[in-house]
C-alpha atoms as a PDB file:
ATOM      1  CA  UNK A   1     161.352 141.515 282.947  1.00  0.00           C
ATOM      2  CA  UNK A   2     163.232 139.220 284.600  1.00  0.00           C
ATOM      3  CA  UNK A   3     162.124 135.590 284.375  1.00  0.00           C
ATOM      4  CA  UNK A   4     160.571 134.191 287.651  1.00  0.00           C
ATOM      5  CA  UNK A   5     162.155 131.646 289.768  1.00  0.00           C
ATOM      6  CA  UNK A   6     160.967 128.047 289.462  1.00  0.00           C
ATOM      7  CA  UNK A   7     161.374 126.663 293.651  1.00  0.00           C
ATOM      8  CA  UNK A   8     162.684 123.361 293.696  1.00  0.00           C
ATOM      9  CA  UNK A   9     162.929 123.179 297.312  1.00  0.00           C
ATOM     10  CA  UNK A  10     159.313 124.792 298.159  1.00  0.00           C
ATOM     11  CA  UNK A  11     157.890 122.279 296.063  1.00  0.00           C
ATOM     12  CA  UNK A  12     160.116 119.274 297.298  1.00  0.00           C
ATOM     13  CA  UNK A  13     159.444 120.233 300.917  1.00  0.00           C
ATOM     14  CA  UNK A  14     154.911 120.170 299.716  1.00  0.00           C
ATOM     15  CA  UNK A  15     155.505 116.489 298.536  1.00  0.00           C
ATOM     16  CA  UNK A  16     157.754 115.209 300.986  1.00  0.00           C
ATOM     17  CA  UNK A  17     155.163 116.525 303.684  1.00  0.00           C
ATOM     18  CA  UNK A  18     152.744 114.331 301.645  1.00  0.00           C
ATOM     19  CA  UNK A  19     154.913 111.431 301.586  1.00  0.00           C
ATOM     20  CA  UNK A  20     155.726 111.715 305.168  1.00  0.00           C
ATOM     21  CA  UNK A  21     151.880 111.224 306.119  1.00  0.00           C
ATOM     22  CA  UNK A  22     151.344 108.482 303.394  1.00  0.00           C
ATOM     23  CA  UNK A  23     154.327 106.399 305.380  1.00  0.00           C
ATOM     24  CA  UNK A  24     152.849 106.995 308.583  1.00  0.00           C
ATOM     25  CA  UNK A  25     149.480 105.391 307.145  1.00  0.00           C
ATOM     26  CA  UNK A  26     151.128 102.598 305.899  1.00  0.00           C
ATOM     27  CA  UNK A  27     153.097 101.954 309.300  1.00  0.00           C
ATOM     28  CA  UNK A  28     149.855 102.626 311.170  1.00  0.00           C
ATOM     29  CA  UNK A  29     146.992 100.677 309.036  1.00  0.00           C
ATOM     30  CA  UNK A  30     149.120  97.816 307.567  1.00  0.00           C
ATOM     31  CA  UNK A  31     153.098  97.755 309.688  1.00  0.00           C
ATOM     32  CA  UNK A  32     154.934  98.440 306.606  1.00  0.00           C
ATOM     33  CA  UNK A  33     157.664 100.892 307.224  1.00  0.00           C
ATOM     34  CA  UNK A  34     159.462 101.455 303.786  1.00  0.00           C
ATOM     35  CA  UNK A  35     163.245 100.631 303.695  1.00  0.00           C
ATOM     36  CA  UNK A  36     165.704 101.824 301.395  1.00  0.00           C
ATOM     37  CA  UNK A  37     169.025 100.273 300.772  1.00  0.00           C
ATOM     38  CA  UNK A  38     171.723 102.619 299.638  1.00  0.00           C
ATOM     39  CA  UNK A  39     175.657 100.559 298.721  1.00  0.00           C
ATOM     40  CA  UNK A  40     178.589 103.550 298.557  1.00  0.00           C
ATOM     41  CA  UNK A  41     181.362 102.052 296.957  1.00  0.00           C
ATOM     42  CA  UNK A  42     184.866 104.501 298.065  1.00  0.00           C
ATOM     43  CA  UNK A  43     184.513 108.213 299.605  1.00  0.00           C
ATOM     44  CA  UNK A  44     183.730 110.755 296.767  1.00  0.00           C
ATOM     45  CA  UNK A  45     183.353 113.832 298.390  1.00  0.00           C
ATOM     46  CA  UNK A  46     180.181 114.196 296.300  1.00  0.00           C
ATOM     47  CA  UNK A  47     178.427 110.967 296.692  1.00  0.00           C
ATOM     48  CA  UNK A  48     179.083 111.013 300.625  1.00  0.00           C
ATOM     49  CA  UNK A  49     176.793 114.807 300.240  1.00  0.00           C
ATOM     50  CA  UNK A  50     174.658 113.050 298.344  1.00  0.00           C
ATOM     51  CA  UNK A  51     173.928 110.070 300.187  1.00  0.00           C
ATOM     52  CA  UNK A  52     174.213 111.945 303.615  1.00  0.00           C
ATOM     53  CA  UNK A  53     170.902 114.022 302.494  1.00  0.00           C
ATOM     54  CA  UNK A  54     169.415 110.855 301.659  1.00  0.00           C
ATOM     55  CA  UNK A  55     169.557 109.448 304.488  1.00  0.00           C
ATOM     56  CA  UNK A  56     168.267 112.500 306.425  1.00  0.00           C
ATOM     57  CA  UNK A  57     165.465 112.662 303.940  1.00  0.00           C
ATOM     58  CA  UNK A  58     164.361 109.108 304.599  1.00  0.00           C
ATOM     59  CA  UNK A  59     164.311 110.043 308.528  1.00  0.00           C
ATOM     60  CA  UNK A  60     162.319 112.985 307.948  1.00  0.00           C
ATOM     61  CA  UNK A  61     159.839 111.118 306.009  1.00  0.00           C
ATOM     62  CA  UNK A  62     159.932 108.332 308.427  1.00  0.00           C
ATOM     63  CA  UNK A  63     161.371 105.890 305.914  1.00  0.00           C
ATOM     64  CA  UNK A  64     164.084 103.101 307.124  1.00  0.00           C
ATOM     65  CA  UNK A  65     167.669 103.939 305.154  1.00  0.00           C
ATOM     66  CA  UNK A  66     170.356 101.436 305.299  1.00  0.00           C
ATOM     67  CA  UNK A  67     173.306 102.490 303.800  1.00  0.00           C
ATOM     68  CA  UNK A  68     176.520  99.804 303.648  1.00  0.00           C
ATOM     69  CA  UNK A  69     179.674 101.570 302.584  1.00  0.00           C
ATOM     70  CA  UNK A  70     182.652  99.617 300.849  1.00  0.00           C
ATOM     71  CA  UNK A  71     186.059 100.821 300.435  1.00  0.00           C
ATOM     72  CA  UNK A  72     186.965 102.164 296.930  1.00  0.00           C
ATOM     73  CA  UNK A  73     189.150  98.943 296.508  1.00  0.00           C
ATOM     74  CA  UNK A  74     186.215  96.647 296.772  1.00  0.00           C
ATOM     75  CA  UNK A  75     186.116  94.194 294.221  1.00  0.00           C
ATOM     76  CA  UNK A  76     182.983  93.635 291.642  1.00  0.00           C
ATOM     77  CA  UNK A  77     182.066  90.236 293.114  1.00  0.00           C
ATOM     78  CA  UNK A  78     181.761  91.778 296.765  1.00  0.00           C
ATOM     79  CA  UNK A  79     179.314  94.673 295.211  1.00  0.00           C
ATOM     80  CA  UNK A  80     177.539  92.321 293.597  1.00  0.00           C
ATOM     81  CA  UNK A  81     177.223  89.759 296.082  1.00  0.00           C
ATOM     82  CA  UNK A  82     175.591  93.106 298.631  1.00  0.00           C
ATOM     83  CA  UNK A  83     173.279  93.986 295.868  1.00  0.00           C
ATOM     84  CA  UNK A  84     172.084  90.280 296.165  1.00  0.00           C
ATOM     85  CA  UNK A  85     172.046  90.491 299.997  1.00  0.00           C
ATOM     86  CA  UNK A  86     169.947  93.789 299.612  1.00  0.00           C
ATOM     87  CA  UNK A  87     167.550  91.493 296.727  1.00  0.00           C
ATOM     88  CA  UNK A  88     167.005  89.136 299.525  1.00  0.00           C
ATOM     89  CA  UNK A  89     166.167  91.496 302.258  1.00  0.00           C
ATOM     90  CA  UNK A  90     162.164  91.646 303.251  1.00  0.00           C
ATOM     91  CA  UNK A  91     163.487  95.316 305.234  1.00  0.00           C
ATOM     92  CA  UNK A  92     164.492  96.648 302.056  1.00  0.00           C
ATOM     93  CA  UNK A  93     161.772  97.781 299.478  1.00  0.00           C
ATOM     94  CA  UNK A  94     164.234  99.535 297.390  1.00  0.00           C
ATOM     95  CA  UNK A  95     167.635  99.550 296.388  1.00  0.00           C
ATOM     96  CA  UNK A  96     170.077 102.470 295.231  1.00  0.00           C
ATOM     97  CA  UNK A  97     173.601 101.939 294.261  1.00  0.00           C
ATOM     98  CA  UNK A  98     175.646 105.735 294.191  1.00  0.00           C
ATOM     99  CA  UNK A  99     177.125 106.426 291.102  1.00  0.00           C
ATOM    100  CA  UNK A 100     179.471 107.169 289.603  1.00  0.00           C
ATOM    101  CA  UNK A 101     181.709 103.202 290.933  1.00  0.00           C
ATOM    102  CA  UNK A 102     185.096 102.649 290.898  1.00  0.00           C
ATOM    103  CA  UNK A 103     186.796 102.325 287.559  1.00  0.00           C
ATOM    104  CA  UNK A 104     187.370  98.323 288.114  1.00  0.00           C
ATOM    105  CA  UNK A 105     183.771  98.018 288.617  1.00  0.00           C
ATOM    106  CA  UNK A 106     181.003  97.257 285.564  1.00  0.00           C
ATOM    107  CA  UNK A 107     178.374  99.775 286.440  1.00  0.00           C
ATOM    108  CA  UNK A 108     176.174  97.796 283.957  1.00  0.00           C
ATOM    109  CA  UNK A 109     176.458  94.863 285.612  1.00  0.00           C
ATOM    110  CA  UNK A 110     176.000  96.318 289.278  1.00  0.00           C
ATOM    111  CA  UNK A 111     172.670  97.951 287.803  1.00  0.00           C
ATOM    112  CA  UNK A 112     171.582  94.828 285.801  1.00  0.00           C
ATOM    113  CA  UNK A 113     171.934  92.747 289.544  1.00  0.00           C
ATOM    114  CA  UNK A 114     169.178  94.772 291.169  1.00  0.00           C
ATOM    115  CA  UNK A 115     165.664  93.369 291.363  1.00  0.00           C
ATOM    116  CA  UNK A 116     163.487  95.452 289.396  1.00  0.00           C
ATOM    117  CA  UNK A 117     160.974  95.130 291.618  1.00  0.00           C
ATOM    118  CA  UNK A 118     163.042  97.239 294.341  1.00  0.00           C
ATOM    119  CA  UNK A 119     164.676  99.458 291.522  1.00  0.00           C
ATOM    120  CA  UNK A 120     163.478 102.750 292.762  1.00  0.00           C
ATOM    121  CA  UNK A 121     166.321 104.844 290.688  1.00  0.00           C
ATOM    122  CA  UNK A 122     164.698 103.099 287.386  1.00  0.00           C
ATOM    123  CA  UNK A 123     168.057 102.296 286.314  1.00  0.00           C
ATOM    124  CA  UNK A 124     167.777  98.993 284.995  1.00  0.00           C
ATOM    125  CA  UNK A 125     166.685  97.158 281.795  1.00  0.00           C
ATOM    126  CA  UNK A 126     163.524  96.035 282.943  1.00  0.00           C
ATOM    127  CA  UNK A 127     162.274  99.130 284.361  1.00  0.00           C
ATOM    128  CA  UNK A 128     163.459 101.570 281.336  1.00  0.00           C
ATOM    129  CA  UNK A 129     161.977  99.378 278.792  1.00  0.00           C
ATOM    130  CA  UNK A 130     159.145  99.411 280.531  1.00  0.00           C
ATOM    131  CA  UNK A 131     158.745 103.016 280.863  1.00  0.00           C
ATOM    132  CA  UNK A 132     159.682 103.138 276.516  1.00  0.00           C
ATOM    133  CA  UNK A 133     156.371 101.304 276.302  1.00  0.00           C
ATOM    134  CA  UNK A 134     154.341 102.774 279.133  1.00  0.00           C
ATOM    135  CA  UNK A 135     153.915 100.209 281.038  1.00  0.00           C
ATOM    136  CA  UNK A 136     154.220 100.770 284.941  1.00  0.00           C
ATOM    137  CA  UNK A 137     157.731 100.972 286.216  1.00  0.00           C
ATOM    138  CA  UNK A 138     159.374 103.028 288.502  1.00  0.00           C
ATOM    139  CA  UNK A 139     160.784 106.320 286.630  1.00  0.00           C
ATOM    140  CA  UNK A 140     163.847 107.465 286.834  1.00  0.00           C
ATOM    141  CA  UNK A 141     164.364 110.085 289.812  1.00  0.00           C
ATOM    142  CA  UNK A 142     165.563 113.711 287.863  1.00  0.00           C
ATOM    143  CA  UNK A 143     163.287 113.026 284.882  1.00  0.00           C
ATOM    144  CA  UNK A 144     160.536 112.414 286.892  1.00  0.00           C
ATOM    145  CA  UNK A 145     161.103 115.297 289.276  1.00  0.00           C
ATOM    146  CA  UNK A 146     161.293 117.772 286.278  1.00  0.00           C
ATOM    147  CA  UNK A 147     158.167 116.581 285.118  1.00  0.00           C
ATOM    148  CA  UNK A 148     156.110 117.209 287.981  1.00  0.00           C
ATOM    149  CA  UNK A 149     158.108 120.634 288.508  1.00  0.00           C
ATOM    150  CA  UNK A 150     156.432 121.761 285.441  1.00  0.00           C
ATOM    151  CA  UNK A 151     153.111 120.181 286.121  1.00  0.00           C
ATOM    152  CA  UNK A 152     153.423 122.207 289.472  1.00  0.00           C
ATOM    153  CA  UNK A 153     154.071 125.742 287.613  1.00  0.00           C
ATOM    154  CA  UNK A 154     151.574 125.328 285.131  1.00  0.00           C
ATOM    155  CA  UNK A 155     153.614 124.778 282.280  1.00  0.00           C
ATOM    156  CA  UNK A 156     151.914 123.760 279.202  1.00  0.00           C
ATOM    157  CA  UNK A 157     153.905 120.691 277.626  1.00  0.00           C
ATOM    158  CA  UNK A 158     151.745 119.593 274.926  1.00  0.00           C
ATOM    159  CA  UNK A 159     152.383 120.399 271.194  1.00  0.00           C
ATOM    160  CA  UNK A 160     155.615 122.730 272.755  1.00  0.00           C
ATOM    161  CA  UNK A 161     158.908 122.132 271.589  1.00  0.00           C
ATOM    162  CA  UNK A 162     161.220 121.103 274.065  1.00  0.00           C
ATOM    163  CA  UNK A 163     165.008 121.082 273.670  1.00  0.00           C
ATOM    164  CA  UNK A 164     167.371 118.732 275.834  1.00  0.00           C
ATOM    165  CA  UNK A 165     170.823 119.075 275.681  1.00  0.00           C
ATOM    166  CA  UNK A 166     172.407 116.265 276.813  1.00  0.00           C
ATOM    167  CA  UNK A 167     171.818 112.693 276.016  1.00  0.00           C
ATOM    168  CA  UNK A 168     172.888 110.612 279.607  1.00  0.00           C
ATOM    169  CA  UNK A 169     171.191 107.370 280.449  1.00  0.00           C
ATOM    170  CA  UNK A 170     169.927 108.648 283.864  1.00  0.00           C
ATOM    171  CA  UNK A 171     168.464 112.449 282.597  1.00  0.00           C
ATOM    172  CA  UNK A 172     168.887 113.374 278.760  1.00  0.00           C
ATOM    173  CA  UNK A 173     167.443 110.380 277.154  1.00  0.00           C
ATOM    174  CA  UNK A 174     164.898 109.410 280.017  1.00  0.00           C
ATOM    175  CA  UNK A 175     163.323 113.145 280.592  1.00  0.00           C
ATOM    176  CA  UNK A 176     163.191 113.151 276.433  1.00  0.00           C
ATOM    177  CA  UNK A 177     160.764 110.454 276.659  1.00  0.00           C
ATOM    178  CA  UNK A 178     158.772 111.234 279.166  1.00  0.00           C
ATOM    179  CA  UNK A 179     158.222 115.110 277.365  1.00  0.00           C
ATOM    180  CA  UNK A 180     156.815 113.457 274.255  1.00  0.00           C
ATOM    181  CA  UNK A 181     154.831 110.399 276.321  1.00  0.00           C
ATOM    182  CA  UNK A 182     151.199 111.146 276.120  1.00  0.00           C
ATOM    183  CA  UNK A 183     150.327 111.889 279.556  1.00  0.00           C
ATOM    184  CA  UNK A 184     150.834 114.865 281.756  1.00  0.00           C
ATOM    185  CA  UNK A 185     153.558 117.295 281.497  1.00  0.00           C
ATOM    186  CA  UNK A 186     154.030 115.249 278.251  1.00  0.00           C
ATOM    187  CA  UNK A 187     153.322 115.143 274.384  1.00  0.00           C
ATOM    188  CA  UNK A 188     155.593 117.910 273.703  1.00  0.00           C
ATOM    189  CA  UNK A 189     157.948 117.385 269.987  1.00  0.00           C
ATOM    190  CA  UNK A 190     161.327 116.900 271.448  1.00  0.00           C
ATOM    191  CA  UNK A 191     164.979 117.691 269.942  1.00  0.00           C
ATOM    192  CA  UNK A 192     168.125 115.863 271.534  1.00  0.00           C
ATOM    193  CA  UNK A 193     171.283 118.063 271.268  1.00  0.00           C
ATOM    194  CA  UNK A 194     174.598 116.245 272.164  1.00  0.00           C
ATOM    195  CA  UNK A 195     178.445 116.958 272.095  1.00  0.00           C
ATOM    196  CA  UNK A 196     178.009 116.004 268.325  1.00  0.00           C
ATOM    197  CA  UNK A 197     175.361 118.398 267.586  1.00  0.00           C
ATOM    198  CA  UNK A 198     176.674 121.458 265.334  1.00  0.00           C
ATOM    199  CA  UNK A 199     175.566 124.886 265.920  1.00  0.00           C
ATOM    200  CA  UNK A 200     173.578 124.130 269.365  1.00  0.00           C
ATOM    201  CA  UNK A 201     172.317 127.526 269.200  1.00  0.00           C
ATOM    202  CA  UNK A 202     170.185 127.176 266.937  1.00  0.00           C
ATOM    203  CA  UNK A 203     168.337 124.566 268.150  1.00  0.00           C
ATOM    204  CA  UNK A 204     168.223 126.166 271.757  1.00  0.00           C
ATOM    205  CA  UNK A 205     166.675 129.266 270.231  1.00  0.00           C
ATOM    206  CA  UNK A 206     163.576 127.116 269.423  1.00  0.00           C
ATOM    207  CA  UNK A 207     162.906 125.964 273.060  1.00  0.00           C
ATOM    208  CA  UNK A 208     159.596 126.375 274.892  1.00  0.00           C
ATOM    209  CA  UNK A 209     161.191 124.201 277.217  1.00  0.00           C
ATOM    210  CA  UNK A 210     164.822 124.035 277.714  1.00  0.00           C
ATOM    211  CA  UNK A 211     166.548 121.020 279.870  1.00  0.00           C
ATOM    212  CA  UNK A 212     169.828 121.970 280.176  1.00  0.00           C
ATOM    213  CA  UNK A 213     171.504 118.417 281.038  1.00  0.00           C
ATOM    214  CA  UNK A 214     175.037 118.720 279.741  1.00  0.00           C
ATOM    215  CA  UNK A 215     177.608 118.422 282.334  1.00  0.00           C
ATOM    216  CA  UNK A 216     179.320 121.312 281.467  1.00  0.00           C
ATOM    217  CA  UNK A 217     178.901 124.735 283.590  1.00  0.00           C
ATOM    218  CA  UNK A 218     177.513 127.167 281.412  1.00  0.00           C
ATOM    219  CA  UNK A 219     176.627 125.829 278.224  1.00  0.00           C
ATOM    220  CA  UNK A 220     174.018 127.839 277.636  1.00  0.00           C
ATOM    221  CA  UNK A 221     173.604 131.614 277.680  1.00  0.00           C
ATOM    222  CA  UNK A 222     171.196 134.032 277.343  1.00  0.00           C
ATOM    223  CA  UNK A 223     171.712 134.793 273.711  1.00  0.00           C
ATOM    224  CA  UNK A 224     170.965 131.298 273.001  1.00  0.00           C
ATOM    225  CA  UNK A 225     168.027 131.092 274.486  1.00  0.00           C
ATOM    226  CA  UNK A 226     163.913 132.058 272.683  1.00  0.00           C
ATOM    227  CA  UNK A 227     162.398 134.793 274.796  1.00  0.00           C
ATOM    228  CA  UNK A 228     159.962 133.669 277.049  1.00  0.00           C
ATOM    229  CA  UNK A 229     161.531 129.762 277.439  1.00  0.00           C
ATOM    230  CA  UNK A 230     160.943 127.659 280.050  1.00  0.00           C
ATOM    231  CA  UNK A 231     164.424 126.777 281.679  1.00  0.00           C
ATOM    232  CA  UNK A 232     165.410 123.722 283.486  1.00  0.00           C
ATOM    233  CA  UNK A 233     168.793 123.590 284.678  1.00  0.00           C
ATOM    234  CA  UNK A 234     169.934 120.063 285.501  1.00  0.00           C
ATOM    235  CA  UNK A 235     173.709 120.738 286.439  1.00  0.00           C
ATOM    236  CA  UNK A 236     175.570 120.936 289.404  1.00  0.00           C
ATOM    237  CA  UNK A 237     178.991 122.396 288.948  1.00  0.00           C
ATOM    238  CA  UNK A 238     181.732 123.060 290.772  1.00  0.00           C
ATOM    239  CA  UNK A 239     183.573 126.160 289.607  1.00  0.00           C
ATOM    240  CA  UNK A 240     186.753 127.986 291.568  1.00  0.00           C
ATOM    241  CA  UNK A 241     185.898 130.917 293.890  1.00  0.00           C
ATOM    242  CA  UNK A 242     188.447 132.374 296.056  1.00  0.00           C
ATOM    243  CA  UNK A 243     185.538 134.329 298.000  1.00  0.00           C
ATOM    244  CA  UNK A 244     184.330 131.150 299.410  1.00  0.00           C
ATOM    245  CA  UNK A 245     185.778 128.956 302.469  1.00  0.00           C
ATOM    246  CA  UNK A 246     185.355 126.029 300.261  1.00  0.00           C
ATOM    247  CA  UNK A 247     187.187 127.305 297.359  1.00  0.00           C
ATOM    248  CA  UNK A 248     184.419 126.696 294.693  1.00  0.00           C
ATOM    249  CA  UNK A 249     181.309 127.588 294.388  1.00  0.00           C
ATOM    250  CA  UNK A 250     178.188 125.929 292.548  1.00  0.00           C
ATOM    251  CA  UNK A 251     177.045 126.409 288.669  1.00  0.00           C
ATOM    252  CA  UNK A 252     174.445 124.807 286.394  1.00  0.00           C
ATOM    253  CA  UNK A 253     174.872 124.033 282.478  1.00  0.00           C
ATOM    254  CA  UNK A 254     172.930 127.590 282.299  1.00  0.00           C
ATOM    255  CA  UNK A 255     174.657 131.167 282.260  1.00  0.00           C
ATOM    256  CA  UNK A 256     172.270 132.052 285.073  1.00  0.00           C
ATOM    257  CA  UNK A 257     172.066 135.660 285.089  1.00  0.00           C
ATOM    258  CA  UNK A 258     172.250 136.465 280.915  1.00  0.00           C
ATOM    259  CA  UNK A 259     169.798 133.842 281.329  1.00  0.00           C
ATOM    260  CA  UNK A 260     167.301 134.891 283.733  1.00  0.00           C
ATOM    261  CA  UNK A 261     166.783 137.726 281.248  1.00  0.00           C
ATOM    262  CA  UNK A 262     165.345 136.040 278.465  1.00  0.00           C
ATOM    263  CA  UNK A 263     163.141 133.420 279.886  1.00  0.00           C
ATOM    264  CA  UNK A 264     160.188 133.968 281.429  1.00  0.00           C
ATOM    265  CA  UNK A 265     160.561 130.970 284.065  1.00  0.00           C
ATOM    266  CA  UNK A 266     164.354 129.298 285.282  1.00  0.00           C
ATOM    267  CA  UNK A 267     165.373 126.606 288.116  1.00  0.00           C
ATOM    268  CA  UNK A 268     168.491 128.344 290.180  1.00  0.00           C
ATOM    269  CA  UNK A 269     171.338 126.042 290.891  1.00  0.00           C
ATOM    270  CA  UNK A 270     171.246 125.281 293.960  1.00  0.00           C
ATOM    271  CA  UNK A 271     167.625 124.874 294.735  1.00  0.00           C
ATOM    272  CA  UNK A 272     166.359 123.726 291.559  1.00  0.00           C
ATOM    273  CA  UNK A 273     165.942 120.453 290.223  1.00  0.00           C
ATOM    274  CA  UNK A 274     168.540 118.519 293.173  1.00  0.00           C
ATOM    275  CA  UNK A 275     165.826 118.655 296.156  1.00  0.00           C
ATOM    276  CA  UNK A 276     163.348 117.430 293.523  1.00  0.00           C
ATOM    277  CA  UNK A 277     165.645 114.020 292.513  1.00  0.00           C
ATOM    278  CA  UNK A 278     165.445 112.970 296.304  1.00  0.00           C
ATOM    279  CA  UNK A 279     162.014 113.753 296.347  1.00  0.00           C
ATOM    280  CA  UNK A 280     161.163 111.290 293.295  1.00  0.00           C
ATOM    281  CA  UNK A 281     163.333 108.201 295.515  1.00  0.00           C
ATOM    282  CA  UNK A 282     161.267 108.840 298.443  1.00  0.00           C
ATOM    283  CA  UNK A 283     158.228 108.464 296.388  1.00  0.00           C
ATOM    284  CA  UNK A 284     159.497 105.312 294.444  1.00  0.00           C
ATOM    285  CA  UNK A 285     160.905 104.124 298.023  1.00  0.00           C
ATOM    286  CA  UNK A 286     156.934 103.976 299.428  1.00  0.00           C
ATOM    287  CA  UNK A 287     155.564 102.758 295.977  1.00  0.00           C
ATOM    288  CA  UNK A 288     158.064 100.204 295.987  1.00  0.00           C
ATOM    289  CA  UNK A 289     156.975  99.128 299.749  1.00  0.00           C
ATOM    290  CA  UNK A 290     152.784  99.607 298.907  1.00  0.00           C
ATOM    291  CA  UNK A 291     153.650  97.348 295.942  1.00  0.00           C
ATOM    292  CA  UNK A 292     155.689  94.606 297.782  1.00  0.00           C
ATOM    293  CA  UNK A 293     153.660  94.563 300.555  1.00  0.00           C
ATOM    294  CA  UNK A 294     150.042  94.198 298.431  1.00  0.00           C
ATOM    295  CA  UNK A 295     150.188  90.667 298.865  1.00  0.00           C
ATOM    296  CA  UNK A 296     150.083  91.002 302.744  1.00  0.00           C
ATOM    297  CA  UNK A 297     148.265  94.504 303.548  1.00  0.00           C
ATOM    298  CA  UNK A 298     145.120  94.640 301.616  1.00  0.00           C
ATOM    299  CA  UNK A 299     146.529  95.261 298.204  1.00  0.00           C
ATOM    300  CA  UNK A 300     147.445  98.451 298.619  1.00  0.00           C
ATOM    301  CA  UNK A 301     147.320 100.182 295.450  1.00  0.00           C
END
């Protein structure tokens, strides 16, 4: 039987309706309207998509967005002096710079100039090591959104083997550690596969839970898969197709199809995990306002 299709977008759209009416109750009982600050540095075709739906998230929810755009040629100090400006800013609870930067510009250092405190992509130092020991932080946007994806479907997590392929600083490693945390959707024994793994098969074939977080369209296939997994499909790829206007068409790190016929639940691409990343910001965007504004509204909790 086919496996069954795990709705990003039905279950971004339930939460987002929830934030929306959370925002409106903090405008209404304490005249906090949460602000998020979003810096573009040049005109990637994919971070201008990305940032675009960001910004018409935000006004759905009823969220302020400022977004100040730089030209590719920028240099570091300038970013880093607007990331300051944005620090500064009582309108702005939280503050996302839109990766990947220009060459010329330390990422690290761009990240490293935010103030925790408005960090809502969980991005820097302060807030990772914070989520390594469990203390409150804000968590990192696609982890975070895969989590509650499977807390939503009724996966079981605990004492399950997961398997993430992949090892990046803003999914692989962070979604790794929040599937063995003990908490919710957690305390599962996790495996790490990477470029240097050998034989990835045969680690994939031992999934429960598969987060397929590679970068690479199609990685993964059906034959490499245990019947029955749980699949999470974390990449957006763009692959030629002469049948569409644009030219290309969009793939995950999953062979969807040979796929779909060996697990028992799978995230499509699009429509998977992507609405639930901007779901995760607008919910660190009005945490990041409740906590900011606690010493002035009541402490709101």
């Amino acid at each position: 039987m086919p496996a069954a299709i795990l709705d990003g977008k039905a279950l971004a759209a339930n939460m987002r309706a929830d934030i929306a009416a959370q925002v409106a109750e903090l405008k209404g009982a304490h005249a906090i309207t949460p602000g998020l600050g979003v810096l573009l540095v040049g005109a990637d075709p994919a971070s201008l998509s990305y940032v675009t739906a960001k910004e018409k998230a935000c006004g759905e929810a009823g969220i302020f967005s400022r977004t100040l755009r730089l030209p590719a040629e920028a240099a570091q100090d300038e970013v880093l002096a607007r990331v300051r400006e944005m620090n500064a800013d009582p309108l702005i609870h939280g503050i996302l710079v839109q990766l990947p930067l220009p060459k010329h510009i330390d990422e690290g250092a761009v990240i490293n100039a935010i103030d925790p405190a408005k960090d809502v992509d969980g991005f820097t130092p302060v807030n990772v090591g914070r989520m390594m020991i469990g203390q409150s932080c804000f968590l990192p946007c696609t982890p975070h959104g895969i989590i509650q994806m499977l807390i939503s479907a009724g996966v079981e997590t605990s004492g399950k083997h997961a398997v993430v392929v992949g090892r990046s600083n803003i999914v692989g490693k962070p979604v790794a550690h929040l599937l063995m945390r003990k908490a919710k959707g957690g305390n599962a024994t996790v495996t790490v596969c990477h470029t240097g793994t050998r034989d990835l098969a045969a680690f994939t074939r031992q999934a429960d839970i598969l987060i397929a977080a590679a970068g690479r369209p199609c990685t993964v296939t059906g034959e490499m898969l245990k019947p029955g997994a749980v699949v999470i499909d974390v990449g957006v790829n763009r692959v030629p197709d002469a049948a569409k206007a644009s030219g290309f068409r969009l793939v995950g790190d999953v062979d969807f199809d040979s796929a779909a016929q060996v697990a028992s639940l799978i995230t499509p691409v699009p429509g998977g995990v992507g609405p639930m990343t901007i779901t995760m910001l607008l919910h660190n965007t009005l945490l990041a306002a409740r906590r900011q504004g606690a010493c002035c509204a009541g402490n709101i909790q």
